[in-house]
PDB file of N, CA and C in Angstrom:
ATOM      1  N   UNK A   1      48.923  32.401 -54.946  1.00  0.00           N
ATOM      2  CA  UNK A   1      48.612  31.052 -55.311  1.00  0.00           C
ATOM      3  C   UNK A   1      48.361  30.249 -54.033  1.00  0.00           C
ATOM      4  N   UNK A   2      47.270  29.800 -53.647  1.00  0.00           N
ATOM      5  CA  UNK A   2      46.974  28.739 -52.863  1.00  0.00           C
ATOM      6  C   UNK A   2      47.323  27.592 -52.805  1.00  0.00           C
ATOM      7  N   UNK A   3      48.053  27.281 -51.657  1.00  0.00           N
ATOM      8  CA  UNK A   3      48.658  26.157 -51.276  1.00  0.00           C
ATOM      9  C   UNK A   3      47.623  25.006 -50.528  1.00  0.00           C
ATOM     10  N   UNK A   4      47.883  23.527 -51.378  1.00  0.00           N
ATOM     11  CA  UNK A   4      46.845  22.687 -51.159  1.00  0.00           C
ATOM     12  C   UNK A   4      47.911  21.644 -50.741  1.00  0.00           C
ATOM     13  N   UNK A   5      46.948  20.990 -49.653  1.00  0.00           N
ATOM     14  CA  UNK A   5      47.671  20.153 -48.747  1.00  0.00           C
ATOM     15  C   UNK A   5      48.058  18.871 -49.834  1.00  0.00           C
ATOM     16  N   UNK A   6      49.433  18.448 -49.534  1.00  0.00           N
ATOM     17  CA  UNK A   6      50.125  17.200 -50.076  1.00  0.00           C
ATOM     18  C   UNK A   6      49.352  15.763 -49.509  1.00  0.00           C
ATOM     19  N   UNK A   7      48.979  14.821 -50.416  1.00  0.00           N
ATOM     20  CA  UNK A   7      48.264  13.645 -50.350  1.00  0.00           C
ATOM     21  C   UNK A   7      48.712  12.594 -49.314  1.00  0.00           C
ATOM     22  N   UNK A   8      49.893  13.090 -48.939  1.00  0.00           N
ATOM     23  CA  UNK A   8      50.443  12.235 -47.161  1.00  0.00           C
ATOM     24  C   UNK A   8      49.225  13.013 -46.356  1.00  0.00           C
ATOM     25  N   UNK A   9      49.180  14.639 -45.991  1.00  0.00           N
ATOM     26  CA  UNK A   9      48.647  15.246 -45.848  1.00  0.00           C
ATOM     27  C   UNK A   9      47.142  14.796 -45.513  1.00  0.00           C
ATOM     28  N   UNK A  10      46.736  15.152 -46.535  1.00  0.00           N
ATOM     29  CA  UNK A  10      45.002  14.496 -46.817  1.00  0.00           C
ATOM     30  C   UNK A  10      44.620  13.226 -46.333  1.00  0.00           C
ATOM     31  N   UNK A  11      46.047  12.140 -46.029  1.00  0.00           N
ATOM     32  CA  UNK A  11      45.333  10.888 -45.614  1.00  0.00           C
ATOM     33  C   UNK A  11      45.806  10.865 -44.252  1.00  0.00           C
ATOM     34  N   UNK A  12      46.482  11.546 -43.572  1.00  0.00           N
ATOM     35  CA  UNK A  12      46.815  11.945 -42.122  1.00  0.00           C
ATOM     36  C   UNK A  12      45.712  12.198 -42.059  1.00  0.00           C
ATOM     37  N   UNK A  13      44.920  13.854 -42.237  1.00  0.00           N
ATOM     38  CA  UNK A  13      43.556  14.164 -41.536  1.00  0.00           C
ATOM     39  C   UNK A  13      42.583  13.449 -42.046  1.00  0.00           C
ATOM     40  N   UNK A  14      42.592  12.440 -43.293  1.00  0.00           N
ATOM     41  CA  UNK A  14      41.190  10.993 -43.615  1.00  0.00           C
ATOM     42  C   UNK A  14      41.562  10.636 -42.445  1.00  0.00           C
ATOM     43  N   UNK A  15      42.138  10.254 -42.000  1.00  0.00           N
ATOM     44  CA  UNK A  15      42.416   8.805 -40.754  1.00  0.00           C
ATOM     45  C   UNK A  15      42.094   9.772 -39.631  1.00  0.00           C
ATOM     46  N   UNK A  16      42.513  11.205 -39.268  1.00  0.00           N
ATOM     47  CA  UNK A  16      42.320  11.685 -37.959  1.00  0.00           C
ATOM     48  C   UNK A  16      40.402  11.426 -38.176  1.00  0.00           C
ATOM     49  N   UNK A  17      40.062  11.798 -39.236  1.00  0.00           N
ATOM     50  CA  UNK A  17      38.384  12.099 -39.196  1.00  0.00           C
ATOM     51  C   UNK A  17      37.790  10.853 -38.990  1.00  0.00           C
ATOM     52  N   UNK A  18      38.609   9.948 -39.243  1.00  0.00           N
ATOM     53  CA  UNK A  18      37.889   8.590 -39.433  1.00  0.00           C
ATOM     54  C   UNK A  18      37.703   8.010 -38.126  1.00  0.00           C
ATOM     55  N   UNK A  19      39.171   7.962 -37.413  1.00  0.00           N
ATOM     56  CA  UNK A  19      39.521   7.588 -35.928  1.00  0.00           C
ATOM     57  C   UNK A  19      38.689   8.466 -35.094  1.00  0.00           C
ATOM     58  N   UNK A  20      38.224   9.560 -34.777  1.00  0.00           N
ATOM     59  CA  UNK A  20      37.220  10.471 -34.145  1.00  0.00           C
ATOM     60  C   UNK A  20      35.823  10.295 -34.628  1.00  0.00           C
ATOM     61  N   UNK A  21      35.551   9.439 -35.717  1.00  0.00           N
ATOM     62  CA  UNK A  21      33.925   9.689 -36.274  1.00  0.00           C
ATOM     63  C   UNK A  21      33.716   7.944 -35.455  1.00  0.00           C
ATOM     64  N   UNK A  22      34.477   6.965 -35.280  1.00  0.00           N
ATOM     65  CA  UNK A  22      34.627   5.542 -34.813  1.00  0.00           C
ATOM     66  C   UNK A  22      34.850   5.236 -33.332  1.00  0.00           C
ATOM     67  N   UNK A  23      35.302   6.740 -32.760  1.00  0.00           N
ATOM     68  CA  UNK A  23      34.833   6.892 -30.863  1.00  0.00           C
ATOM     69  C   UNK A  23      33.967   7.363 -30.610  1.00  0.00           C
ATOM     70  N   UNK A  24      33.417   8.291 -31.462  1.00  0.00           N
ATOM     71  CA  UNK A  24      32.036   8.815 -31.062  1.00  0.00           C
ATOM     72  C   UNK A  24      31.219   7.458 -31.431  1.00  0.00           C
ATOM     73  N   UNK A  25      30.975   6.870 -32.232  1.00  0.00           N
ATOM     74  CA  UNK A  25      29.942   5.930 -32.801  1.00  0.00           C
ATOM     75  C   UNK A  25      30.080   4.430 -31.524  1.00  0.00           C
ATOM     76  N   UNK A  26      31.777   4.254 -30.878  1.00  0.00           N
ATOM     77  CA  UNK A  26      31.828   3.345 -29.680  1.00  0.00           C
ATOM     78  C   UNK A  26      31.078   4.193 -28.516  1.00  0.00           C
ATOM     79  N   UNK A  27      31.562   5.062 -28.325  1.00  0.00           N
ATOM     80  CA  UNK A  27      30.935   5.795 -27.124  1.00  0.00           C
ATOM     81  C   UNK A  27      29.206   5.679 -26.876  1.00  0.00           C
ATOM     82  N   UNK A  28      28.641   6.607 -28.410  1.00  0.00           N
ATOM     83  CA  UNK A  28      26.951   6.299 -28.600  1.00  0.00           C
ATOM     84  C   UNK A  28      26.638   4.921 -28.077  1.00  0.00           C
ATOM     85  N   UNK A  29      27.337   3.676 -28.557  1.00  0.00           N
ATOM     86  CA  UNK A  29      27.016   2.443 -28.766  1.00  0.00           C
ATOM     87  C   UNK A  29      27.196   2.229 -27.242  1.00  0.00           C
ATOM     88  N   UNK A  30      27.705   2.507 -26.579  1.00  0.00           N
ATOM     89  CA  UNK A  30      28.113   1.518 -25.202  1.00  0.00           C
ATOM     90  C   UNK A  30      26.826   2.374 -24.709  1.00  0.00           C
ATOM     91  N   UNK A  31      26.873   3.665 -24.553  1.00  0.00           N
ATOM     92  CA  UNK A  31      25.762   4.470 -23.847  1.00  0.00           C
ATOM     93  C   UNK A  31      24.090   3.928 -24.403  1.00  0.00           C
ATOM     94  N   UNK A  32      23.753   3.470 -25.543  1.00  0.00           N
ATOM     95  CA  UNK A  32      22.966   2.858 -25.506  1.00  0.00           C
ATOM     96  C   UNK A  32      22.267   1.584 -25.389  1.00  0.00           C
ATOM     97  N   UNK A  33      23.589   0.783 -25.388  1.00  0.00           N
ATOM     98  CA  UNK A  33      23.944  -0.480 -24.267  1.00  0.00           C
ATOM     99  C   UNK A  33      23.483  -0.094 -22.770  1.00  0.00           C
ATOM    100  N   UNK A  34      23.612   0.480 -22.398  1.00  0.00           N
ATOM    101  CA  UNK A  34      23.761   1.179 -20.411  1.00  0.00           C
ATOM    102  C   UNK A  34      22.467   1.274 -20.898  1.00  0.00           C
ATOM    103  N   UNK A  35      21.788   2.469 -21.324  1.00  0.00           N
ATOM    104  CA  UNK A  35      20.474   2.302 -21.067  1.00  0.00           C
ATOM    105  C   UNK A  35      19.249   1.202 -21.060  1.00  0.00           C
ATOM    106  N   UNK A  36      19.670   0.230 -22.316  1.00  0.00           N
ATOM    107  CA  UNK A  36      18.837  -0.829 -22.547  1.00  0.00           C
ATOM    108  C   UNK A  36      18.919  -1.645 -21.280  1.00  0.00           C
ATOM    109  N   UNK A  37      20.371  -1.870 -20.944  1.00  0.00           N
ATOM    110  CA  UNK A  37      20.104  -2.812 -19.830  1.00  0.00           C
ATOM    111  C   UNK A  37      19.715  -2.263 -18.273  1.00  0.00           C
ATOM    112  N   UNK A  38      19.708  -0.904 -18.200  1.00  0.00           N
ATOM    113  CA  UNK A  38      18.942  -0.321 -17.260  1.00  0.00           C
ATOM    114  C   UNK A  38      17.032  -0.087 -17.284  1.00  0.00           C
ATOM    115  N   UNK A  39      17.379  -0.283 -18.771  1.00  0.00           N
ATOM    116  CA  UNK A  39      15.352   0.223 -18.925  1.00  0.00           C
ATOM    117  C   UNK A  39      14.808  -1.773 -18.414  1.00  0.00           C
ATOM    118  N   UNK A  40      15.988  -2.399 -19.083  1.00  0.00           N
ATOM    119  CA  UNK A  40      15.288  -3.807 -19.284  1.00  0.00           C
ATOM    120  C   UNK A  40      15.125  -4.962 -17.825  1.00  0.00           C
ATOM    121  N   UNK A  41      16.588  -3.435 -16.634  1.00  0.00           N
ATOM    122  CA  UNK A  41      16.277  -4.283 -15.224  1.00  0.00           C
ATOM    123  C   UNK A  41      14.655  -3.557 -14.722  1.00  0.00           C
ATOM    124  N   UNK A  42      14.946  -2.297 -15.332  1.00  0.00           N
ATOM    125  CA  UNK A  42      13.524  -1.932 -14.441  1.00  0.00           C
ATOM    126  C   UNK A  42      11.936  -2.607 -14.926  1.00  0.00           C
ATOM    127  N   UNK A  43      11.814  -2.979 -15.834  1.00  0.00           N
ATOM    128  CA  UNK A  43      11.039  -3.938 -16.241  1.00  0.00           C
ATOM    129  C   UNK A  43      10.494  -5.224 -15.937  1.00  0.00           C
ATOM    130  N   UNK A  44      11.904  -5.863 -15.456  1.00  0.00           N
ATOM    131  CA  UNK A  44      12.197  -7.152 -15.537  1.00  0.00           C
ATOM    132  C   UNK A  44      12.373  -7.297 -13.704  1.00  0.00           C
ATOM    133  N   UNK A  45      12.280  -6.150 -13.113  1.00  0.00           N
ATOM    134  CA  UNK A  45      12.510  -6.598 -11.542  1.00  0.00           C
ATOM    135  C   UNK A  45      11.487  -6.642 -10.837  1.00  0.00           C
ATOM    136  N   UNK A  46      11.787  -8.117  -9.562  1.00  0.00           N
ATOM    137  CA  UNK A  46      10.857  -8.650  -8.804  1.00  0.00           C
ATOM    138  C   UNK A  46       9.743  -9.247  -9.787  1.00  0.00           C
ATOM    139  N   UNK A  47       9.798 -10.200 -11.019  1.00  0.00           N
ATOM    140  CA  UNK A  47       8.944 -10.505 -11.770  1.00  0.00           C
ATOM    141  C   UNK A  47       9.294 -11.925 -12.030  1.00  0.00           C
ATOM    142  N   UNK A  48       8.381 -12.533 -12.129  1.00  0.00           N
ATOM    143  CA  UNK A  48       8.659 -14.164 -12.066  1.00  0.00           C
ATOM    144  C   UNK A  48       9.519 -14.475 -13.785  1.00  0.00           C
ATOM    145  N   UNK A  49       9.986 -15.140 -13.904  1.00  0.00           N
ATOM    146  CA  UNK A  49      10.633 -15.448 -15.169  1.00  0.00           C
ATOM    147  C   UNK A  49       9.905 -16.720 -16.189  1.00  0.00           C
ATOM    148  N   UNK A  50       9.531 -17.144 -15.659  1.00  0.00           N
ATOM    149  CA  UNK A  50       8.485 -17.711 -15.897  1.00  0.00           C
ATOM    150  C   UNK A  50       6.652 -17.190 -16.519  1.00  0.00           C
ATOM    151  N   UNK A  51       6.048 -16.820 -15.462  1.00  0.00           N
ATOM    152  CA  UNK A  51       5.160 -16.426 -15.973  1.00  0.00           C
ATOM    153  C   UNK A  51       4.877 -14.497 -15.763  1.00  0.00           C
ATOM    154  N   UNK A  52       5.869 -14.075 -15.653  1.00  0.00           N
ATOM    155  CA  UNK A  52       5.891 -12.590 -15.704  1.00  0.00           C
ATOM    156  C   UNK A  52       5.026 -11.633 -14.260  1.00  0.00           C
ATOM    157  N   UNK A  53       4.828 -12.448 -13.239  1.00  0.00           N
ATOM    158  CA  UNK A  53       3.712 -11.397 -12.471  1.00  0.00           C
ATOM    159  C   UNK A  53       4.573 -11.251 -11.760  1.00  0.00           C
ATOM    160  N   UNK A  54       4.405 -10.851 -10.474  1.00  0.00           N
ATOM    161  CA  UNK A  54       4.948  -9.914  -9.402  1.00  0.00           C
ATOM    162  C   UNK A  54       5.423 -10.788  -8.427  1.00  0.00           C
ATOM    163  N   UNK A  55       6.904 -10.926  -7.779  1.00  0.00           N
ATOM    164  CA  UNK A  55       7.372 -11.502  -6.750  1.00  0.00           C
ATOM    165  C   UNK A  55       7.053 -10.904  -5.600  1.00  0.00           C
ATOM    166  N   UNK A  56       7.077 -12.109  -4.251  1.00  0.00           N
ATOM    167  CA  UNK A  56       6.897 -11.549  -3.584  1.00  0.00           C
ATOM    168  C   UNK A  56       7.677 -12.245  -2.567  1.00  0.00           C
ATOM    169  N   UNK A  57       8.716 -11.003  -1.859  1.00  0.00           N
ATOM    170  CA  UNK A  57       9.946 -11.813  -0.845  1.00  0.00           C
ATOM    171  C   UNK A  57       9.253 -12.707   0.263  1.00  0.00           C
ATOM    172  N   UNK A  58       9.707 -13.545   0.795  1.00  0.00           N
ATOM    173  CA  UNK A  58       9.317 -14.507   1.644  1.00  0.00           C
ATOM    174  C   UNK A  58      10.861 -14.636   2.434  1.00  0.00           C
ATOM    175  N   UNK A  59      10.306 -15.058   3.579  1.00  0.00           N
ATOM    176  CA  UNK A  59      11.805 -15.527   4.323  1.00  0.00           C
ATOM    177  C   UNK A  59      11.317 -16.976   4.906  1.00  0.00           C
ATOM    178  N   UNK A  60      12.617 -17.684   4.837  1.00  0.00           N
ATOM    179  CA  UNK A  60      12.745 -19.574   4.875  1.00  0.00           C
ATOM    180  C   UNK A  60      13.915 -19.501   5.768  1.00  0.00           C
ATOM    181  N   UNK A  61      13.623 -19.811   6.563  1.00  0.00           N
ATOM    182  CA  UNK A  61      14.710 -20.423   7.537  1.00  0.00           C
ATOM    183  C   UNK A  61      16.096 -19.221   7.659  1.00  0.00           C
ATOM    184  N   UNK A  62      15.437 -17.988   7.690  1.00  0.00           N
ATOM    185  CA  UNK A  62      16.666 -16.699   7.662  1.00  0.00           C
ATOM    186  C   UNK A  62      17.423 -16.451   6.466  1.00  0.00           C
ATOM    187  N   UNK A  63      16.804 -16.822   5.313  1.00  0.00           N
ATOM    188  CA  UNK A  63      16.673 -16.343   4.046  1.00  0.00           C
ATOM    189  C   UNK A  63      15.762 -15.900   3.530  1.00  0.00           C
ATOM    190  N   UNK A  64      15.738 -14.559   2.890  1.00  0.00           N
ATOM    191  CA  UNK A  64      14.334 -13.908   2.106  1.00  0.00           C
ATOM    192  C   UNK A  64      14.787 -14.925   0.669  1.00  0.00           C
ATOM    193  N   UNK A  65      14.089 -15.195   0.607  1.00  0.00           N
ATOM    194  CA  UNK A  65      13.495 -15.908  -1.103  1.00  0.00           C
ATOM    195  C   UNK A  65      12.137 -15.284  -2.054  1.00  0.00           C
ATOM    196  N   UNK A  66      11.893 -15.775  -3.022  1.00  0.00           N
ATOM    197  CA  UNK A  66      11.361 -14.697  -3.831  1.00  0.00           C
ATOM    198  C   UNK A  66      10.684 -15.818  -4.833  1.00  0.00           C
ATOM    199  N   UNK A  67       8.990 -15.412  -4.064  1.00  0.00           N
ATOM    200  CA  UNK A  67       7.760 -16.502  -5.101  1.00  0.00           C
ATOM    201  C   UNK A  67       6.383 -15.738  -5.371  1.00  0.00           C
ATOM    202  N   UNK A  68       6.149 -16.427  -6.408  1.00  0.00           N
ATOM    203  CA  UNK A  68       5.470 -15.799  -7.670  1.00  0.00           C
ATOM    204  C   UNK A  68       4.372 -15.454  -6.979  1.00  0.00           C
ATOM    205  N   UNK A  69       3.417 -14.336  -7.171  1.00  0.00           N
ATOM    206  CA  UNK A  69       1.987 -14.071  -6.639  1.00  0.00           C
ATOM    207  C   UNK A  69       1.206 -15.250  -7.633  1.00  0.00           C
ATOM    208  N   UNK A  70       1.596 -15.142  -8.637  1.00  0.00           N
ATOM    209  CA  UNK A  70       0.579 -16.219  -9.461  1.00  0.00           C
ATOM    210  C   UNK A  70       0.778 -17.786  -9.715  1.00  0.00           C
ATOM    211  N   UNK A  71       1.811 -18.075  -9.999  1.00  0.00           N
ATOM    212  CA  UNK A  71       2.379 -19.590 -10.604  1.00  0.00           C
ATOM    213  C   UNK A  71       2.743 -20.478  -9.348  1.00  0.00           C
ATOM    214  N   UNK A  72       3.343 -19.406  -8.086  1.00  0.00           N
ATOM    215  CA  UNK A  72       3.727 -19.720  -6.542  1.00  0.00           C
ATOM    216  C   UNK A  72       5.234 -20.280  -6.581  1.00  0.00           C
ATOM    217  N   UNK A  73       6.083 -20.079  -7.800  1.00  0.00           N
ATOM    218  CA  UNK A  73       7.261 -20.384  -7.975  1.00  0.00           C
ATOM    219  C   UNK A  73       8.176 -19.387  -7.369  1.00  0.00           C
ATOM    220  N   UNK A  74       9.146 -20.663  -6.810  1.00  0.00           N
ATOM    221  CA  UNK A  74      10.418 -20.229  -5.653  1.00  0.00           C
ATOM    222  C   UNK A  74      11.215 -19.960  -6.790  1.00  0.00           C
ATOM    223  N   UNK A  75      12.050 -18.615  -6.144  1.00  0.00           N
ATOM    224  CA  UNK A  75      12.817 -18.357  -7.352  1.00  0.00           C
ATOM    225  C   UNK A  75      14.250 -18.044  -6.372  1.00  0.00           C
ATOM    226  N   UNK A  76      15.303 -18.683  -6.585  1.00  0.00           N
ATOM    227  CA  UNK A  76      16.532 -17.737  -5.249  1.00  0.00           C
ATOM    228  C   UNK A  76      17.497 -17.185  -6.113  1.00  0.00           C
ATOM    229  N   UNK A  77      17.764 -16.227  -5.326  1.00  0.00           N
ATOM    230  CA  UNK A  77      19.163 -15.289  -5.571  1.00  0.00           C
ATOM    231  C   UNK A  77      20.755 -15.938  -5.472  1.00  0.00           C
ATOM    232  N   UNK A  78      21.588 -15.891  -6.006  1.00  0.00           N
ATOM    233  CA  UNK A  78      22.645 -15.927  -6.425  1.00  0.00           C
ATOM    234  C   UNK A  78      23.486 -16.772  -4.863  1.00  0.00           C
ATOM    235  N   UNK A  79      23.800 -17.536  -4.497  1.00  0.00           N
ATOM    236  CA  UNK A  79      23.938 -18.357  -3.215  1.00  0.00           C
ATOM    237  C   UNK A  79      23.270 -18.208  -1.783  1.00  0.00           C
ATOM    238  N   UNK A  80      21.538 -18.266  -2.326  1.00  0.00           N
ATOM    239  CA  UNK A  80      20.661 -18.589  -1.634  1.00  0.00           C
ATOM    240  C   UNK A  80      20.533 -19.797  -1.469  1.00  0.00           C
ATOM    241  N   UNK A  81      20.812 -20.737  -2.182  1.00  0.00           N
ATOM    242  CA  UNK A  81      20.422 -22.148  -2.158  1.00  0.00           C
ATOM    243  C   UNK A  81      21.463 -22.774  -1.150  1.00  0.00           C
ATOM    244  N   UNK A  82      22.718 -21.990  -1.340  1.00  0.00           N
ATOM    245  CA  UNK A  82      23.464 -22.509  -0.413  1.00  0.00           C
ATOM    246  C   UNK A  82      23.484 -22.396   1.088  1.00  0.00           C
ATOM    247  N   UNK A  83      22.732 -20.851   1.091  1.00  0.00           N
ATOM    248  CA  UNK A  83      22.744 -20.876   3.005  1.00  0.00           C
ATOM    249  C   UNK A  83      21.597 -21.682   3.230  1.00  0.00           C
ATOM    250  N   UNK A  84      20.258 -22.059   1.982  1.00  0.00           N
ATOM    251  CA  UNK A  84      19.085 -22.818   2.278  1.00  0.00           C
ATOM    252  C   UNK A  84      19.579 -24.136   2.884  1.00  0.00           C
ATOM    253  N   UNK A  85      20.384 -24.895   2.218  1.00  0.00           N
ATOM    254  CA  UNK A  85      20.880 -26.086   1.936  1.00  0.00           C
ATOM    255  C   UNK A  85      22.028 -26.154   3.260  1.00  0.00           C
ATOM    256  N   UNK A  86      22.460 -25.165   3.557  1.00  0.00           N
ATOM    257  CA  UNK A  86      22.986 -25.610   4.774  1.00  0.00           C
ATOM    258  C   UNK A  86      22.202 -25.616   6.040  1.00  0.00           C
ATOM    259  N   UNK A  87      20.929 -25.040   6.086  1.00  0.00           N
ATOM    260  CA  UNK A  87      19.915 -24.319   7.294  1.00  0.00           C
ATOM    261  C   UNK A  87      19.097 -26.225   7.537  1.00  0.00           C
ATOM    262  N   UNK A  88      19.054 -26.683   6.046  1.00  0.00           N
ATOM    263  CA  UNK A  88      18.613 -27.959   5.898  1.00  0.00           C
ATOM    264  C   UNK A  88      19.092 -29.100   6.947  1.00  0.00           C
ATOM    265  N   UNK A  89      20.694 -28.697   6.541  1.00  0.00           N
ATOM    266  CA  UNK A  89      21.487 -29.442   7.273  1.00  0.00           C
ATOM    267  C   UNK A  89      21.464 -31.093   6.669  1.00  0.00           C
ATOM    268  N   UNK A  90      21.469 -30.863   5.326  1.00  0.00           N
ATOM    269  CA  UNK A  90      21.217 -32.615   4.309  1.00  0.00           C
ATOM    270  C   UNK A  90      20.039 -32.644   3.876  1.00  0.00           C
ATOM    271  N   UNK A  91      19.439 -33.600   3.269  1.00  0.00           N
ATOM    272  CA  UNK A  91      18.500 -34.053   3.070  1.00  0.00           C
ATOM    273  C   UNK A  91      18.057 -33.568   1.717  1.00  0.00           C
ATOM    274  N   UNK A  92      16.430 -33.002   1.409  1.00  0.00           N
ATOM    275  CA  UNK A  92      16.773 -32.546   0.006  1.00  0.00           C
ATOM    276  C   UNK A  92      17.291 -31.263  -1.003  1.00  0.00           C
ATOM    277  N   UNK A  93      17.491 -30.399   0.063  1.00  0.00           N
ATOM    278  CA  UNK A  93      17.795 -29.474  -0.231  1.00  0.00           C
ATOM    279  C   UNK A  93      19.637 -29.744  -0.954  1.00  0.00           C
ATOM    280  N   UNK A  94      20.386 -30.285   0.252  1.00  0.00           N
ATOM    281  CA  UNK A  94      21.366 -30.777  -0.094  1.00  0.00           C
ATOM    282  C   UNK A  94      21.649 -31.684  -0.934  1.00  0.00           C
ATOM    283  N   UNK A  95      20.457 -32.352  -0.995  1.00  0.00           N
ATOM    284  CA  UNK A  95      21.273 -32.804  -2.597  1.00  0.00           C
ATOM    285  C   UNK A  95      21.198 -32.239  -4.105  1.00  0.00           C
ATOM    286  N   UNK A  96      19.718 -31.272  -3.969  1.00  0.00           N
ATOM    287  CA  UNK A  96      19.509 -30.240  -4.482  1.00  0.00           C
ATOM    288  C   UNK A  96      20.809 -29.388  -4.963  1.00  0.00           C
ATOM    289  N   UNK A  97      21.079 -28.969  -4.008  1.00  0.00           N
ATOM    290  CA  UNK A  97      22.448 -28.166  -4.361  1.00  0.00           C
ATOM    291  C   UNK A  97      23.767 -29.072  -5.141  1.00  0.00           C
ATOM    292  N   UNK A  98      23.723 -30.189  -4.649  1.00  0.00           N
ATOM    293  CA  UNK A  98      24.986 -31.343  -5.328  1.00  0.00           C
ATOM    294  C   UNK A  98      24.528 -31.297  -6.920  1.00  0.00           C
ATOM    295  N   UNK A  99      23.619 -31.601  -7.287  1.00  0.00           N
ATOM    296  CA  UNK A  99      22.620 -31.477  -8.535  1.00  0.00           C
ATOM    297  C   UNK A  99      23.557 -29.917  -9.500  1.00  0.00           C
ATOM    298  N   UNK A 100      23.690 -28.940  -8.606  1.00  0.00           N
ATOM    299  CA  UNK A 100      23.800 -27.713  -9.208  1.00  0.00           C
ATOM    300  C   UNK A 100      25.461 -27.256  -9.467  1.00  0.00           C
ATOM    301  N   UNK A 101      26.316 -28.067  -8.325  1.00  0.00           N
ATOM    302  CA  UNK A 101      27.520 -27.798  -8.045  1.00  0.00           C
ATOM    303  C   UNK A 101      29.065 -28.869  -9.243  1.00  0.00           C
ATOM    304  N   UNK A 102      27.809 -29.792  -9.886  1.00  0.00           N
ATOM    305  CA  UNK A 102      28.436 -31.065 -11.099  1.00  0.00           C
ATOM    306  C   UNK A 102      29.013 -30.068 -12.070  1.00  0.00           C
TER     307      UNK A 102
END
Protein backbone atom coordinates (compact mmCIF):
# COMPACT_ATOMS: atom_id res chain seq x y z
CA UNK A 1 0.00 0.00 0.00
CA UNK A 2 1.38 3.35 -0.94
CA UNK A 3 2.02 5.86 1.37
CA UNK A 4 0.80 9.46 0.43
CA UNK A 5 2.19 12.42 1.93
CA UNK A 6 0.00 14.04 4.95
CA UNK A 7 -1.61 17.59 3.97
CA UNK A 8 0.96 19.49 6.56
CA UNK A 9 3.18 17.66 4.16
CA UNK A 10 1.85 18.85 0.76
CA UNK A 11 1.69 22.46 1.98
CA UNK A 12 5.40 22.41 3.32
CA UNK A 13 6.59 21.38 -0.34
CA UNK A 14 3.41 24.06 -1.98
CA UNK A 15 5.35 26.77 -0.16
CA UNK A 16 8.98 25.19 -0.81
CA UNK A 17 7.80 25.30 -4.78
CA UNK A 18 6.30 28.50 -4.44
CA UNK A 19 9.28 30.27 -2.47
CA UNK A 20 11.87 28.85 -5.31
CA UNK A 21 9.46 29.57 -8.42
CA UNK A 22 9.37 33.67 -6.70
CA UNK A 23 13.55 33.82 -6.64
CA UNK A 24 13.92 32.66 -9.82
CA UNK A 25 11.17 35.14 -11.25
CA UNK A 26 13.25 38.15 -8.68
CA UNK A 27 16.47 37.06 -10.01
CA UNK A 28 15.09 37.01 -14.06
CA UNK A 29 13.56 40.42 -13.10
CA UNK A 30 16.60 42.28 -11.66
CA UNK A 31 18.82 40.65 -14.58
CA UNK A 32 16.56 42.17 -16.99
CA UNK A 33 16.57 45.40 -15.20
CA UNK A 34 20.75 45.32 -15.60
CA UNK A 35 20.39 44.84 -19.09
CA UNK A 36 17.82 47.53 -20.00
CA UNK A 37 19.70 49.99 -18.19
CA UNK A 38 22.94 48.93 -19.79
CA UNK A 39 21.42 48.69 -23.48
CA UNK A 40 19.64 52.22 -22.61
CA UNK A 41 23.30 53.87 -21.36
CA UNK A 42 24.75 52.67 -24.56
CA UNK A 43 22.24 54.42 -26.57
CA UNK A 44 21.80 57.31 -24.66
CA UNK A 45 25.74 58.16 -24.32
CA UNK A 46 27.48 61.38 -25.32
CA UNK A 47 23.97 62.45 -26.87
CA UNK A 48 22.37 65.72 -26.30
CA UNK A 49 19.11 65.31 -24.21
CA UNK A 50 17.52 67.59 -25.80
CA UNK A 51 17.76 67.19 -29.33
CA UNK A 52 19.41 63.64 -29.51
CA UNK A 53 22.76 64.23 -31.77
CA UNK A 54 26.21 63.70 -30.79
CA UNK A 55 28.22 65.52 -27.95
CA UNK A 56 31.14 66.80 -28.26
CA UNK A 57 33.74 67.30 -25.12
CA UNK A 58 35.07 70.78 -24.99
CA UNK A 59 37.32 72.07 -22.22
CA UNK A 60 36.43 75.71 -20.33
CA UNK A 61 38.70 76.96 -18.11
CA UNK A 62 40.23 73.18 -17.08
CA UNK A 63 36.99 71.57 -17.31
CA UNK A 64 35.94 69.22 -20.24
CA UNK A 65 32.19 70.08 -20.72
CA UNK A 66 29.99 68.51 -23.20
CA UNK A 67 27.99 70.53 -26.32
CA UNK A 68 25.74 69.52 -28.82
CA UNK A 69 27.16 69.14 -32.57
CA UNK A 70 23.70 70.40 -33.55
CA UNK A 71 21.51 72.62 -31.06
CA UNK A 72 25.31 73.87 -29.54
CA UNK A 73 23.90 73.13 -26.02
CA UNK A 74 26.27 73.08 -22.89
CA UNK A 75 25.46 70.22 -21.07
CA UNK A 76 27.81 69.54 -17.52
CA UNK A 77 28.51 66.59 -15.56
CA UNK A 78 27.64 66.04 -12.06
CA UNK A 79 29.82 69.08 -10.10
CA UNK A 80 31.07 70.63 -13.16
CA UNK A 81 29.30 73.71 -12.57
CA UNK A 82 30.93 73.95 -9.46
CA UNK A 83 34.67 73.87 -10.40
CA UNK A 84 33.13 76.22 -13.52
CA UNK A 85 31.73 78.63 -11.03
CA UNK A 86 34.64 78.72 -8.97
CA UNK A 87 37.31 79.18 -12.15
CA UNK A 88 34.65 82.27 -12.62
CA UNK A 89 35.54 83.43 -9.42
CA UNK A 90 31.62 85.30 -9.06
CA UNK A 91 29.83 86.80 -11.41
CA UNK A 92 27.43 84.74 -13.58
CA UNK A 93 28.36 81.64 -13.32
CA UNK A 94 28.18 82.03 -9.54
CA UNK A 95 25.12 82.99 -9.26
CA UNK A 96 24.19 80.41 -11.65
CA UNK A 97 25.18 77.89 -9.28
CA UNK A 98 23.26 79.82 -6.11
CA UNK A 99 20.11 79.35 -8.52
CA UNK A 100 20.88 75.43 -8.29
CA UNK A 101 22.11 75.05 -4.60
CA UNK A 102 18.13 76.69 -3.08
Amino acid sequence: MPLTPSESEQEFFARQELERRRKVAQELEAKLQSEERSNLKKLHWMRCPKCGMELMELEYRGTKIDQCSSCNGIWLDAGELDIVAAAEGGGFMHSLQKLFEA
